[in-house]
N, C-alpha and C. Protein backbone atom coordinates (compact mmCIF):
# COMPACT_ATOMS: atom_id res chain seq x y z
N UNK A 1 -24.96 6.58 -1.20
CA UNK A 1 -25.37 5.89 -2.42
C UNK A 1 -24.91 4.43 -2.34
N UNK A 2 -26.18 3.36 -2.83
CA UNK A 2 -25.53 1.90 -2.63
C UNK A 2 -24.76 1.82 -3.55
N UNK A 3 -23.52 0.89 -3.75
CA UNK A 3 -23.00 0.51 -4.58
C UNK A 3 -23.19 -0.62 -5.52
N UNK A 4 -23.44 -0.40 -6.74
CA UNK A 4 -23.50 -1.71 -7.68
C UNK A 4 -22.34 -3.02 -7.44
N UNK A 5 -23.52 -4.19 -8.22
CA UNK A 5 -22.57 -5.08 -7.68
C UNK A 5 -20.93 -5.24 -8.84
N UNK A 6 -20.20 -5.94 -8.47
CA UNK A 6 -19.32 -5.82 -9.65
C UNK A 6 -18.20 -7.15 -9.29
N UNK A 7 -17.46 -7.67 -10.27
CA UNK A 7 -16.92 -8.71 -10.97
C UNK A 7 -16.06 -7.99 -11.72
N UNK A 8 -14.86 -8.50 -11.38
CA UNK A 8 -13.77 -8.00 -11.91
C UNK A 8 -12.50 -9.47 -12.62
N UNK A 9 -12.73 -10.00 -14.13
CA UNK A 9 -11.98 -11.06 -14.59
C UNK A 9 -10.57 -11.25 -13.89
N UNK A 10 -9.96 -12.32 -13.39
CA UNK A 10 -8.61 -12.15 -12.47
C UNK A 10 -8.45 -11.82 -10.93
N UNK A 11 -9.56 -11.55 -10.41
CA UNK A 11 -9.52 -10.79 -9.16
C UNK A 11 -10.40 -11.59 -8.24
N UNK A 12 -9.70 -11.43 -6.82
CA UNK A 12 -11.04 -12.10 -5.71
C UNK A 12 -11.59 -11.34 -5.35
N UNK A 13 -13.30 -11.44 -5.09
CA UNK A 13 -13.89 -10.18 -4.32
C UNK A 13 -13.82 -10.28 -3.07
N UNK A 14 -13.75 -9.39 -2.54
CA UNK A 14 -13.50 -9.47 -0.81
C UNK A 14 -14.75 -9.38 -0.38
N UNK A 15 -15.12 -10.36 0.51
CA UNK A 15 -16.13 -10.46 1.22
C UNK A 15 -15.95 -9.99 2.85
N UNK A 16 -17.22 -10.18 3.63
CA UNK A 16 -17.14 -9.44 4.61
C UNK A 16 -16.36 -10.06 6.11
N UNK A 17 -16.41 -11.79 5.58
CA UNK A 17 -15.34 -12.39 6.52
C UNK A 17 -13.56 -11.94 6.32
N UNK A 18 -13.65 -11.27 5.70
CA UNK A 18 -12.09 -11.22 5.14
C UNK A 18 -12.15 -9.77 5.35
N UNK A 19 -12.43 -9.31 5.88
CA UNK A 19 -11.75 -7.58 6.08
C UNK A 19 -10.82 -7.65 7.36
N UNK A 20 -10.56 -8.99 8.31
CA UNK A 20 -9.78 -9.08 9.11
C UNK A 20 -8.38 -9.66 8.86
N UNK A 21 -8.72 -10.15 7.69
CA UNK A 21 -7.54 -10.49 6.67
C UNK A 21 -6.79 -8.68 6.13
N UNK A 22 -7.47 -8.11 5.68
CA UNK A 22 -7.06 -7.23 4.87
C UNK A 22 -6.16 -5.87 5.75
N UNK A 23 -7.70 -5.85 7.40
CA UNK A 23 -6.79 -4.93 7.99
C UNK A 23 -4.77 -5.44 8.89
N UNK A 24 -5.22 -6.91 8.24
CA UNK A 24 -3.50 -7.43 8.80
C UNK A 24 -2.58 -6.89 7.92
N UNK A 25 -3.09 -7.15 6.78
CA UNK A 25 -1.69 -6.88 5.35
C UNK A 25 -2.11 -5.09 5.35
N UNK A 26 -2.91 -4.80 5.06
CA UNK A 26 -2.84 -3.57 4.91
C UNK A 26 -1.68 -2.42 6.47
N UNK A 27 -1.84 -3.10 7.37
CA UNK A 27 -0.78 -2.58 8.57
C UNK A 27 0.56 -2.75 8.31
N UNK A 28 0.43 -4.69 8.12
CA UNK A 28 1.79 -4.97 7.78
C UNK A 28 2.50 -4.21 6.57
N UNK A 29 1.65 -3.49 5.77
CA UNK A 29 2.31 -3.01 4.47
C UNK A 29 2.85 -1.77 4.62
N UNK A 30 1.71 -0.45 5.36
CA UNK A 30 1.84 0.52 5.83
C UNK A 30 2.21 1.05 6.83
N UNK A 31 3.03 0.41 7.85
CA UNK A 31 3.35 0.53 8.84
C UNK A 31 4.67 1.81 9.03
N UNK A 32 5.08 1.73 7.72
CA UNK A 32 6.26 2.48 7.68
C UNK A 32 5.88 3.43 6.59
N UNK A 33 4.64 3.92 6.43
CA UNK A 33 4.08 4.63 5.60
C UNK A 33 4.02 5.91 5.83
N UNK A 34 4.56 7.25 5.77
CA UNK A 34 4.46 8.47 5.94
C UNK A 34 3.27 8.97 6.06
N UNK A 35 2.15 8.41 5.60
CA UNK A 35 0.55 8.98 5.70
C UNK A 35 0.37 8.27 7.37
N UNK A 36 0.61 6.83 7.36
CA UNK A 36 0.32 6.41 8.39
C UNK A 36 1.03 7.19 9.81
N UNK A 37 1.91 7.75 9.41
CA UNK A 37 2.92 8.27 10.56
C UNK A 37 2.79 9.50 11.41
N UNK A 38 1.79 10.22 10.25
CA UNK A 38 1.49 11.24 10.14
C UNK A 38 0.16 11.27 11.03
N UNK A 39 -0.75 10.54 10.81
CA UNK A 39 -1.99 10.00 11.19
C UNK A 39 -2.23 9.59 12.66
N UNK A 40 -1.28 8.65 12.71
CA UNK A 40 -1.62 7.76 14.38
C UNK A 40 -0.13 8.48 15.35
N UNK A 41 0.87 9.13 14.73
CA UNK A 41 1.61 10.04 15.48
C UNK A 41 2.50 9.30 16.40
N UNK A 42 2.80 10.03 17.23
CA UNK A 42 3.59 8.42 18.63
C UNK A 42 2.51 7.52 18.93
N UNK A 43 1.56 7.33 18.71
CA UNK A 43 0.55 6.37 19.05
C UNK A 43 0.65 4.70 17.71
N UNK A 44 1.58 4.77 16.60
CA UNK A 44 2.17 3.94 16.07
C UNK A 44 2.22 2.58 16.24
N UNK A 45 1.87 1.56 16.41
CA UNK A 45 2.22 0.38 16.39
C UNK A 45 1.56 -0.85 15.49
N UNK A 46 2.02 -1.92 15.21
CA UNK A 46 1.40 -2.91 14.26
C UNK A 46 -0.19 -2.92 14.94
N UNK A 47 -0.51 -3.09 16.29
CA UNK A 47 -1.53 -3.34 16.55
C UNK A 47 -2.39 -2.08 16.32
N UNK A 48 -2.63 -0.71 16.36
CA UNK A 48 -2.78 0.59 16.14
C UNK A 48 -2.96 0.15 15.15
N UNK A 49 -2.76 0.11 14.44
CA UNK A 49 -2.51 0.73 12.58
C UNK A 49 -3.52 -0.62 12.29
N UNK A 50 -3.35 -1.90 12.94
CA UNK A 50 -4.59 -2.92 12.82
C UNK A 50 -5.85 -2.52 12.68
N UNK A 51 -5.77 -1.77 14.13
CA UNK A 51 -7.43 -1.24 14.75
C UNK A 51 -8.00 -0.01 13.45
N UNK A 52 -6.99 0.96 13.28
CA UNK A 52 -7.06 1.42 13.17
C UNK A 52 -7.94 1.38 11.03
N UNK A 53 -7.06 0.24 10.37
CA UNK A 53 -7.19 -0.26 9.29
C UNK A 53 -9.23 -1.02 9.33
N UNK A 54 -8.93 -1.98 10.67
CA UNK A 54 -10.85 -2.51 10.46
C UNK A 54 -11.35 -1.78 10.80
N UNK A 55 -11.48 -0.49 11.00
CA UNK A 55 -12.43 0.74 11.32
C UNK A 55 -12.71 1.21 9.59
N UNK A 56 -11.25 1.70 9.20
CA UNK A 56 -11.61 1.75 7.74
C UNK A 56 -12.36 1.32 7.18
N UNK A 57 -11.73 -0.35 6.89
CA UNK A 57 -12.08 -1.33 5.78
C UNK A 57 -13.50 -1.44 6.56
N UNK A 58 -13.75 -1.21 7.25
CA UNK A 58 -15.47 -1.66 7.53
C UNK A 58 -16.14 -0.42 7.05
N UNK A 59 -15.71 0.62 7.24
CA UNK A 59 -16.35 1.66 6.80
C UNK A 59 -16.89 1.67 5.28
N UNK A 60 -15.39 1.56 4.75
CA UNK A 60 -15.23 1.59 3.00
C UNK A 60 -15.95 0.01 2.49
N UNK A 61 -16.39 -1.17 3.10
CA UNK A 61 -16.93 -2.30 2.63
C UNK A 61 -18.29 -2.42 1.82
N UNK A 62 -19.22 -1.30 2.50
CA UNK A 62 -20.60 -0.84 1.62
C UNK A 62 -20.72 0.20 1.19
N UNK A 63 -19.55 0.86 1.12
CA UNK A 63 -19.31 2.40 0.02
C UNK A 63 -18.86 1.69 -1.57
N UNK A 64 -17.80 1.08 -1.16
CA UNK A 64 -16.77 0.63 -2.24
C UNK A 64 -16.39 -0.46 -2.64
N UNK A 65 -15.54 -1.02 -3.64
CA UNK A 65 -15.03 -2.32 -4.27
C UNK A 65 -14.19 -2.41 -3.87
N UNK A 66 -13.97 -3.86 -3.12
CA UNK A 66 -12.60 -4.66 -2.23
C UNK A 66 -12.21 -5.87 -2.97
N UNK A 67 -11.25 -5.82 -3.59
CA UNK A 67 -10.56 -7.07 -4.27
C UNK A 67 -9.02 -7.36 -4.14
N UNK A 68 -8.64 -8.43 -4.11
CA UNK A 68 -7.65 -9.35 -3.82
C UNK A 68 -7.25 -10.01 -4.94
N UNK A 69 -5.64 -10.55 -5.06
CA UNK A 69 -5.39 -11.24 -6.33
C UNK A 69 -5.64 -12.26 -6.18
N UNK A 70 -6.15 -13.33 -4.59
CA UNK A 70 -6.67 -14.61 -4.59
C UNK A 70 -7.48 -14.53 -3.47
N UNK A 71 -7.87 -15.38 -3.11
CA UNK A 71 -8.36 -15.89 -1.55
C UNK A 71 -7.18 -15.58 -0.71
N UNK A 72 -5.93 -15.47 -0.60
CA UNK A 72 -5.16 -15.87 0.33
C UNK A 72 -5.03 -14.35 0.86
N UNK A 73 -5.14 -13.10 -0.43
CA UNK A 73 -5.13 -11.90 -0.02
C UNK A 73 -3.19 -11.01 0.69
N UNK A 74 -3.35 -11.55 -0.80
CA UNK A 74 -2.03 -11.03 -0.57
C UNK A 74 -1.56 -9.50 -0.98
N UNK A 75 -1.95 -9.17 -2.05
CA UNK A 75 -2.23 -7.93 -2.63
C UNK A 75 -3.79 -7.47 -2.55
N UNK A 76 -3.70 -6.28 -2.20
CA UNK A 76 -5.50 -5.96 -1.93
C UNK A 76 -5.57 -4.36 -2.58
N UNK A 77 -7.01 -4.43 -2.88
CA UNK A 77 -7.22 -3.18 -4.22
C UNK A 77 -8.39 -2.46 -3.58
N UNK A 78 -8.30 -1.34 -3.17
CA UNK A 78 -10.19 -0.19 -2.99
C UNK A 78 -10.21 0.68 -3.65
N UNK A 79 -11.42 0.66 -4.51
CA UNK A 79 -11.91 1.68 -5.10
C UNK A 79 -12.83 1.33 -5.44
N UNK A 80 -13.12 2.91 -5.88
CA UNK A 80 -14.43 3.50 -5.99
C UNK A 80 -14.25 4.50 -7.27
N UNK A 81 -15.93 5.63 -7.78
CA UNK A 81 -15.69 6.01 -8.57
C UNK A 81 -15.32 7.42 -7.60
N UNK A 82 -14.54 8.59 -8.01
CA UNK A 82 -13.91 9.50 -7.39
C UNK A 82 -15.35 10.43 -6.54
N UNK A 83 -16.40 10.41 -6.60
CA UNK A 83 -17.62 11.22 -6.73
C UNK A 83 -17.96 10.71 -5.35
N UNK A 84 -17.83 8.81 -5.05
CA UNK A 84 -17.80 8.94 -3.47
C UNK A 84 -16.95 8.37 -3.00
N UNK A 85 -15.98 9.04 -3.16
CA UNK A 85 -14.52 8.56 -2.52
C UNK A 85 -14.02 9.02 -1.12
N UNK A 86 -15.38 9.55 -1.04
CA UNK A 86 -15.24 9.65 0.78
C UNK A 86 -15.84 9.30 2.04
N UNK A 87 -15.11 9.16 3.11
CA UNK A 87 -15.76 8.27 4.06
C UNK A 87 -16.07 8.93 4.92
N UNK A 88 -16.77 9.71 5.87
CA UNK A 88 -17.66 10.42 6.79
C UNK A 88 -17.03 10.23 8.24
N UNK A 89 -16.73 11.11 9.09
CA UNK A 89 -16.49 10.32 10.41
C UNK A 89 -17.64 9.78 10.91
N UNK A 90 -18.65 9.84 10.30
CA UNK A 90 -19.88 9.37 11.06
C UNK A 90 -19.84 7.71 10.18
N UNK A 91 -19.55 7.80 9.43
CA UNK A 91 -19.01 6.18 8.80
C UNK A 91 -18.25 5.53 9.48
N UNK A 92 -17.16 5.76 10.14
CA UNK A 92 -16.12 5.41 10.88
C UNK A 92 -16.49 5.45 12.41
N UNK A 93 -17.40 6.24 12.63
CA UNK A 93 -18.16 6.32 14.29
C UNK A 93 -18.60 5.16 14.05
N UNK A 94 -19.52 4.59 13.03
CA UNK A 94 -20.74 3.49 12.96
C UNK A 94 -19.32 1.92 13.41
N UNK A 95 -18.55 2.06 12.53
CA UNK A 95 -17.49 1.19 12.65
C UNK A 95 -16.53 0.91 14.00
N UNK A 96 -17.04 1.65 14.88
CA UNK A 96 -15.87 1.65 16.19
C UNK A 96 -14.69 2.79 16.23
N UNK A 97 -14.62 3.97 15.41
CA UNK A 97 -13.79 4.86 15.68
C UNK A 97 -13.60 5.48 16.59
N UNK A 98 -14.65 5.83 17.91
CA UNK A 98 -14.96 6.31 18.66
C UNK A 98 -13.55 5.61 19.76
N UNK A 99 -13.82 4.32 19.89
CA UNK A 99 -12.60 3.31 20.39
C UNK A 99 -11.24 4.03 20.40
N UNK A 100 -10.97 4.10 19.18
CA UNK A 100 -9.84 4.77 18.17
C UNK A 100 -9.47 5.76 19.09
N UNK A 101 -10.58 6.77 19.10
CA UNK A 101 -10.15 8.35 19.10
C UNK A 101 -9.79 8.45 20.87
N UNK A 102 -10.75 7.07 21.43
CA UNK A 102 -10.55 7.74 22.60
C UNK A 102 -9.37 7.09 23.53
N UNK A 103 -8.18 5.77 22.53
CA UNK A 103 -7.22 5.34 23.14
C UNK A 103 -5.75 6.26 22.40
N UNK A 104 -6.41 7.18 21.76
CA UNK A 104 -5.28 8.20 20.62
C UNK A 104 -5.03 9.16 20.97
N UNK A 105 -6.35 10.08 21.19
CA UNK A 105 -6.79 10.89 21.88
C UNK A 105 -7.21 11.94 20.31
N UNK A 106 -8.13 13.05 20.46
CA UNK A 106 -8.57 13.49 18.97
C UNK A 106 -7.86 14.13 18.32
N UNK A 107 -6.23 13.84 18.64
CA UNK A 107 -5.50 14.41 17.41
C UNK A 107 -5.22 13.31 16.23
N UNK A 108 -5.78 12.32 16.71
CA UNK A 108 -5.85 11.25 15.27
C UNK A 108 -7.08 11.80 14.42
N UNK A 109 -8.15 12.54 15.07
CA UNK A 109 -8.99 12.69 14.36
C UNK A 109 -8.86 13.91 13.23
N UNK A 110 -8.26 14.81 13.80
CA UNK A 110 -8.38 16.21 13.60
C UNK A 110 -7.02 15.77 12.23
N UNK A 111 -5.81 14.91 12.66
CA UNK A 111 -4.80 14.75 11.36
C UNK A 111 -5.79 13.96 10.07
N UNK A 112 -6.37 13.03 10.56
CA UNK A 112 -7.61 12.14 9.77
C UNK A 112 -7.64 13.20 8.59
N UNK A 113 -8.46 14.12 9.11
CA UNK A 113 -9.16 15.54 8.68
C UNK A 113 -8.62 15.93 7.99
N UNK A 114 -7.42 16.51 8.30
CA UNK A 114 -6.57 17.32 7.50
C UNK A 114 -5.64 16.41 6.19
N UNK A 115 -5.05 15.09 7.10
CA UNK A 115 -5.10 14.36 5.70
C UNK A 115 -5.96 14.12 4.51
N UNK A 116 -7.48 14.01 4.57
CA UNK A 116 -8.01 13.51 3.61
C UNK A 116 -8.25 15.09 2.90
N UNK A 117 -8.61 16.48 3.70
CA UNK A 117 -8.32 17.80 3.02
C UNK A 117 -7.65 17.76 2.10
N UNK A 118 -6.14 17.54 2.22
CA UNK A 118 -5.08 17.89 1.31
C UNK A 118 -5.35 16.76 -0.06
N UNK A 119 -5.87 15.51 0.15
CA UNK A 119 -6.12 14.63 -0.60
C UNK A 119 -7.46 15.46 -1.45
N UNK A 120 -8.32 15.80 -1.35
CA UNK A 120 -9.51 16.53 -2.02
C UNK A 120 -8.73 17.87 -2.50
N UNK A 121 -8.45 18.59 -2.12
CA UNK A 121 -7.33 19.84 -2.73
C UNK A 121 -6.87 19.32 -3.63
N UNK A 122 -6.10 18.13 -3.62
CA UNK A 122 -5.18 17.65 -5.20
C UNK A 122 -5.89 17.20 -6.46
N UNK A 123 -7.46 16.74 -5.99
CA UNK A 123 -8.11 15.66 -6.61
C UNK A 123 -8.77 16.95 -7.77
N UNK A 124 -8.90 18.00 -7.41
CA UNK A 124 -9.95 19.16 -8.03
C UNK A 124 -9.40 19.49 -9.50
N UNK A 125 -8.59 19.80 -9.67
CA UNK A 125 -8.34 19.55 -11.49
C UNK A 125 -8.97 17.90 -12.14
N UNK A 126 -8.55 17.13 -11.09
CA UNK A 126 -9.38 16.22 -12.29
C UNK A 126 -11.04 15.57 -12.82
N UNK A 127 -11.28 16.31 -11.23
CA UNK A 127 -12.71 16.04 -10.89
C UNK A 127 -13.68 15.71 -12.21
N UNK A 128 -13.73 16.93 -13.32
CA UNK A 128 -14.26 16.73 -14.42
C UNK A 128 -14.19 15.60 -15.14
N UNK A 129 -12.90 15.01 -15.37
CA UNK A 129 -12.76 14.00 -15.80
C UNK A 129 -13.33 12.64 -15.83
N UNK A 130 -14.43 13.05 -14.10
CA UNK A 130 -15.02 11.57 -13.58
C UNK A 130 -14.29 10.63 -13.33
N UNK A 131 -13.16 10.39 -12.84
CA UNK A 131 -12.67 9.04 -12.64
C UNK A 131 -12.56 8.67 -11.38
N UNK A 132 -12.07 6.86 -11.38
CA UNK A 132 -12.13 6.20 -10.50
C UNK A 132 -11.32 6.87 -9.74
N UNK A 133 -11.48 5.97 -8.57
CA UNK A 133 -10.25 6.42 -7.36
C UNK A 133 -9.84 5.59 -6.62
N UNK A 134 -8.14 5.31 -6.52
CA UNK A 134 -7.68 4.07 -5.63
C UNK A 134 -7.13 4.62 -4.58
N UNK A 135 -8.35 4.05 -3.52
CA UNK A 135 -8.31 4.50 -2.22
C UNK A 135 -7.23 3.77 -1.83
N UNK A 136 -7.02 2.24 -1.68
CA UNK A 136 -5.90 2.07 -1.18
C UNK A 136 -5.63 0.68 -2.26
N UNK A 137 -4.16 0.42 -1.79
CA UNK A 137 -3.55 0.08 -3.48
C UNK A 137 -2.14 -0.85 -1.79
N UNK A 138 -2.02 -2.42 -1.61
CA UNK A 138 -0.87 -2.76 -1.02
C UNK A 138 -0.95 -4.12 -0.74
N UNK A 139 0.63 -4.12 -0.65
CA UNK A 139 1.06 -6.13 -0.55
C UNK A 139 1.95 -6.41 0.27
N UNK A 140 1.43 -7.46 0.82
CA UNK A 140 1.88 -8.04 1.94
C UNK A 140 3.60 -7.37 2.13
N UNK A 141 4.59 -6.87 2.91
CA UNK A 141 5.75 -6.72 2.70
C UNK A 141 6.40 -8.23 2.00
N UNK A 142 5.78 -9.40 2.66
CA UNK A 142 6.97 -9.95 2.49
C UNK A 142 6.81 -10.78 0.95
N UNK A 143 6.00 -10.50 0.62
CA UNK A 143 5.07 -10.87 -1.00
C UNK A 143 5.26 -9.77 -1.83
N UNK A 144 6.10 -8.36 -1.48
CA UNK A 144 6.98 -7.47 -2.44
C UNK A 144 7.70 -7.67 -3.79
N UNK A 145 7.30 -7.68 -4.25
CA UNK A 145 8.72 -7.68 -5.54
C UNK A 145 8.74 -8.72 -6.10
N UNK A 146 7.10 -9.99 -6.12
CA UNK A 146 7.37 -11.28 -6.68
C UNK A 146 5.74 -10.65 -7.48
N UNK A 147 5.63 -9.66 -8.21
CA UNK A 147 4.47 -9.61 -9.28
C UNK A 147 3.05 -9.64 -8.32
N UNK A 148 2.45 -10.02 -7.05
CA UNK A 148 1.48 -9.62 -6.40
C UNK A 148 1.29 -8.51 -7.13
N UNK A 149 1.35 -7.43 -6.36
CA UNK A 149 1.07 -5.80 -7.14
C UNK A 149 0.73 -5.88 -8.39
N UNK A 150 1.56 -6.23 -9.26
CA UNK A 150 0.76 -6.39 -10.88
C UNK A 150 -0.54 -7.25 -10.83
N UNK A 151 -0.33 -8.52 -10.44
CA UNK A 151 -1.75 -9.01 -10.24
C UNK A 151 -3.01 -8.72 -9.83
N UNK A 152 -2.86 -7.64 -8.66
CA UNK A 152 -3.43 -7.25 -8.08
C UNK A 152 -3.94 -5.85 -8.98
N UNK A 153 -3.21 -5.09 -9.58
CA UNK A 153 -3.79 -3.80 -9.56
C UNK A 153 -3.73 -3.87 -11.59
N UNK A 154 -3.22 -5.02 -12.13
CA UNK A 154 -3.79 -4.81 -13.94
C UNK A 154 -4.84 -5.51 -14.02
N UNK A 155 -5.68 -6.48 -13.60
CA UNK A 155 -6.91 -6.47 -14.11
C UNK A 155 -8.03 -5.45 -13.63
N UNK A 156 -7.62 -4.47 -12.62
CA UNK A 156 -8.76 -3.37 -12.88
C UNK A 156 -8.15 -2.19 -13.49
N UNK A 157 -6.91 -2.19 -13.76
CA UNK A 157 -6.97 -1.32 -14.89
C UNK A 157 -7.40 -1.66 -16.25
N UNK A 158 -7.41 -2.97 -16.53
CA UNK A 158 -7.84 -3.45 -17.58
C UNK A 158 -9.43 -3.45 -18.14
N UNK A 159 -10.03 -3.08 -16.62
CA UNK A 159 -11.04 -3.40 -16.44
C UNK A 159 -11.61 -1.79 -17.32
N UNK A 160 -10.97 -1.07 -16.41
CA UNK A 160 -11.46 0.58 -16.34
C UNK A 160 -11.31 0.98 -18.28
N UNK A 161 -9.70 -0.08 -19.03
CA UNK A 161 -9.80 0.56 -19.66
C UNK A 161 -11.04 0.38 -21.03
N UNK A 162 -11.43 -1.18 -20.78
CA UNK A 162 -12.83 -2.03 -21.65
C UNK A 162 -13.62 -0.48 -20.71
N UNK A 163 -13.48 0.25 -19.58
CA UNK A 163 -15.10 0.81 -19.67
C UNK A 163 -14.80 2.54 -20.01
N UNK A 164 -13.38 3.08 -20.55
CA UNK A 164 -12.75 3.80 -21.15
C UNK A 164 -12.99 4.66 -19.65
N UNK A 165 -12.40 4.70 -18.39
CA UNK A 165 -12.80 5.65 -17.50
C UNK A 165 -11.43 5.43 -17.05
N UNK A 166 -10.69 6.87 -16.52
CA UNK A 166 -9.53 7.59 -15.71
C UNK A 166 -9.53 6.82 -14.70
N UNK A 167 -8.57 7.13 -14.17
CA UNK A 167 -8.26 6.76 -12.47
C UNK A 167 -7.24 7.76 -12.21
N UNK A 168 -7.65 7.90 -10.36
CA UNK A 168 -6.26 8.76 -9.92
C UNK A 168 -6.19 8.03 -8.76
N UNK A 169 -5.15 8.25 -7.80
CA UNK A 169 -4.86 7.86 -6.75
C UNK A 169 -3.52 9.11 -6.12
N UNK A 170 -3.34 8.51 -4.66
CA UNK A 170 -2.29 9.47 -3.85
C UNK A 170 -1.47 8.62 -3.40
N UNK A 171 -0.01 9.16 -3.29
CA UNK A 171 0.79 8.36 -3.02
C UNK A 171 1.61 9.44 -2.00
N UNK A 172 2.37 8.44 -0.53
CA UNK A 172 3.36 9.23 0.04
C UNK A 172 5.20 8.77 -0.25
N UNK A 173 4.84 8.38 -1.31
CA UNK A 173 6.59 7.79 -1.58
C UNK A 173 6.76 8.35 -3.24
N UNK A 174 7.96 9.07 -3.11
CA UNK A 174 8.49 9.14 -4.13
C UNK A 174 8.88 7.81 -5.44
N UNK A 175 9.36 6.89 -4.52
CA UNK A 175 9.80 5.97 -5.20
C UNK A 175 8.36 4.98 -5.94
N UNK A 176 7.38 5.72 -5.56
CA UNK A 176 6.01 5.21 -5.59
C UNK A 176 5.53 5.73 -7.24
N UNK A 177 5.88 6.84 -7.56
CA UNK A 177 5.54 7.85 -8.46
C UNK A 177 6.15 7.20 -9.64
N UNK A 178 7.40 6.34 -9.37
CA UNK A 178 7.92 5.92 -10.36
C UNK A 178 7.43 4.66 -10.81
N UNK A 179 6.77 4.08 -10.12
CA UNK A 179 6.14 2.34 -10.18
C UNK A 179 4.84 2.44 -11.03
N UNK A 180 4.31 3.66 -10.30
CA UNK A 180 2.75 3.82 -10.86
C UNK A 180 2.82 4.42 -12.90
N UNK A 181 3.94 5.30 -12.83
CA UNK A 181 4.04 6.01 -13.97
C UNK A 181 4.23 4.32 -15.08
N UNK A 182 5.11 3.32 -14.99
CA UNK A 182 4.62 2.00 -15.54
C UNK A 182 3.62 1.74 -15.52
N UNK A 183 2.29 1.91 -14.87
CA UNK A 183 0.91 1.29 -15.14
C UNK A 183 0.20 2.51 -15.73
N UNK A 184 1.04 3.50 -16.44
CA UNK A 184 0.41 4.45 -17.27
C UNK A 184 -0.04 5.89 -16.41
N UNK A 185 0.10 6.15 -14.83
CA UNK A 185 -0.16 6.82 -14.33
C UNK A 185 0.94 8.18 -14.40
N UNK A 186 0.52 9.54 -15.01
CA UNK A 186 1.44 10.70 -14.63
C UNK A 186 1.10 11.35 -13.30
N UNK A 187 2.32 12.29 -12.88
CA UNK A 187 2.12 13.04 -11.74
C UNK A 187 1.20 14.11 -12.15
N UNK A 188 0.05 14.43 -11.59
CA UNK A 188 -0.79 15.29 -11.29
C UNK A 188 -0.39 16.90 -10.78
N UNK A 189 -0.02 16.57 -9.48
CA UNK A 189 0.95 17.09 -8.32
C UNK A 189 0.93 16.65 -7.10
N UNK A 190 1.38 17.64 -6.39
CA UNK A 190 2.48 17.49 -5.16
C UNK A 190 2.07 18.37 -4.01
N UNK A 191 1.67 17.95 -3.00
CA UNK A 191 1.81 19.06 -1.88
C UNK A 191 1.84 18.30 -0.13
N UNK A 192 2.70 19.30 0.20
CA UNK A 192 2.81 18.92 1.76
C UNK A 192 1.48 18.94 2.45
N UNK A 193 1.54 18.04 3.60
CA UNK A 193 0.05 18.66 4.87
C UNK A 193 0.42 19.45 5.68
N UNK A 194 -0.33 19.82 5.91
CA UNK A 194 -0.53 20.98 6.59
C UNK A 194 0.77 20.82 7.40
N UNK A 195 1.39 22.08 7.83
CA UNK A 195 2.41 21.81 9.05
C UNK A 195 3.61 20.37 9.10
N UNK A 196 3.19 20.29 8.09
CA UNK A 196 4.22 18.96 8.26
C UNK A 196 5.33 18.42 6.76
N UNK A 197 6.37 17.56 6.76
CA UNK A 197 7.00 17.93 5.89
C UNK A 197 6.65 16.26 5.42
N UNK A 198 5.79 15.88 5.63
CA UNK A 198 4.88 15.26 4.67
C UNK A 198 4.36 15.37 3.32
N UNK A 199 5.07 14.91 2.35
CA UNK A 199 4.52 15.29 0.95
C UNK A 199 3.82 13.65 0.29
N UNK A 200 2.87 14.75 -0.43
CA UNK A 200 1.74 13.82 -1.34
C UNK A 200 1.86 13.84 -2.55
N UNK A 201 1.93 13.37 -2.59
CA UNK A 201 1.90 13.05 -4.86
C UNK A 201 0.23 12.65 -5.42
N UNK A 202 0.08 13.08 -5.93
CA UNK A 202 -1.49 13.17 -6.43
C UNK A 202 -1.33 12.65 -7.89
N UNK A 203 -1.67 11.40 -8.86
CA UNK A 203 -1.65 10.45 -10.11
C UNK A 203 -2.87 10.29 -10.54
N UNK A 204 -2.60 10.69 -12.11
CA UNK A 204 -3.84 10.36 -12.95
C UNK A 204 -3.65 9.33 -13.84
N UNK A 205 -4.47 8.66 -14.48
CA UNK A 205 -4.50 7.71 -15.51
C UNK A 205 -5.55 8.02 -16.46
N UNK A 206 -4.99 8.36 -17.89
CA UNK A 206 -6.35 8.57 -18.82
C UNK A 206 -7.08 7.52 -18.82
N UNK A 207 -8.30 7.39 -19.59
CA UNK A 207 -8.73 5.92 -20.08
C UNK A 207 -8.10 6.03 -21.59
């Protein structure tokens, strides 16, 4: 399904020269990310998690909404409405994953898999609800703790709440659960992946 266009008051839209911007901060942010760790395995590194990020963000660029708190792209925001909040490996083939899988080898693919599983397992109580979904939600490390993040992620809640619609998102940090519950988000729940002592936190937001 194409996506409508959209404008968000406060926010930069990300255009398609700038997803090489995004897969930098988005590595630099997640690098030490338990989903990420989980994902690319001993195969780990800033440059990995690069490649690995513009395969994404190219994927998710004509599914979904990419916004930034400026041009400079320091804090960066994806979402979508929860209904297509998913990305296809054949989306990610079109994007160069193939590259990916075959310097990883296909247990990046097969964790891929099973990560985004456990992510759809959590999402199913709220499904009814219709709401958005923040695929990915991060700021620069070294742009932490100076309000980016708020900039970045209250004018589309502000946005969602002028259009009275939910949001959920997943988080792999505890200390995460507590940041989000300030922008009005409760815990949903909780569950490990598969085989691993990897835990997910699953967050809703009424409208």
């Amino acid at each position: 399904m194409k996506k409508e266009d959209l404008l968000i008051d406060g926010l930069y839209k990300i255009t398609s020269k700038d997803i090489k911007r995004c897969a930098q901060v988005a590595a630099m942010a997640f690098l030490e990310d338990e989903s990420c760790k989980y994902i690319l395995n001993s195969g780990l590194t800033l440059k990995s998690l690069y490649e690995y990020y513009l395969v994404i963000y190219k994927a998710a660029f004509d599914k979904m909404y990419m916004f930034a708190e400026s041009e400079n792209i320091n804090g960066l925001i994806v979402f979508t409405p929860l209904k297509r909040a998913d990305l296809s490996v054949f989306d990610c083939i079109k994007q160069g994953a193939l590259k990916i899988i075959f310097n990883q080898g296909l247990g990046i693919l097969f964790r891929s898999l099973e990560y985004e599983k456990n992510c759809i397992k959590m999402r199913k109580n709220i499904e009814k609800e219709n709401p958005w979904y923040i695929f990915q939600f991060c700021v620069i490390p070294s742009m932490q703790g100076k309000k980016f993040g708020s900039r970045t992620i209250k004018p589309f809640l502000k946005w969602l709440d002028c259009q009275n619609i939910g949001c959920c998102l997943e988080t792999q940090k505890a200390v995460n659960v507590e940041i989000y519950k300030h922008f009005g988000f409760y815990l949903n729940t909780a569950a490990n992946l598969s085989g691993s002592s990897v835990k997910q936190f699953s967050m809703f937001r009424n409208c």
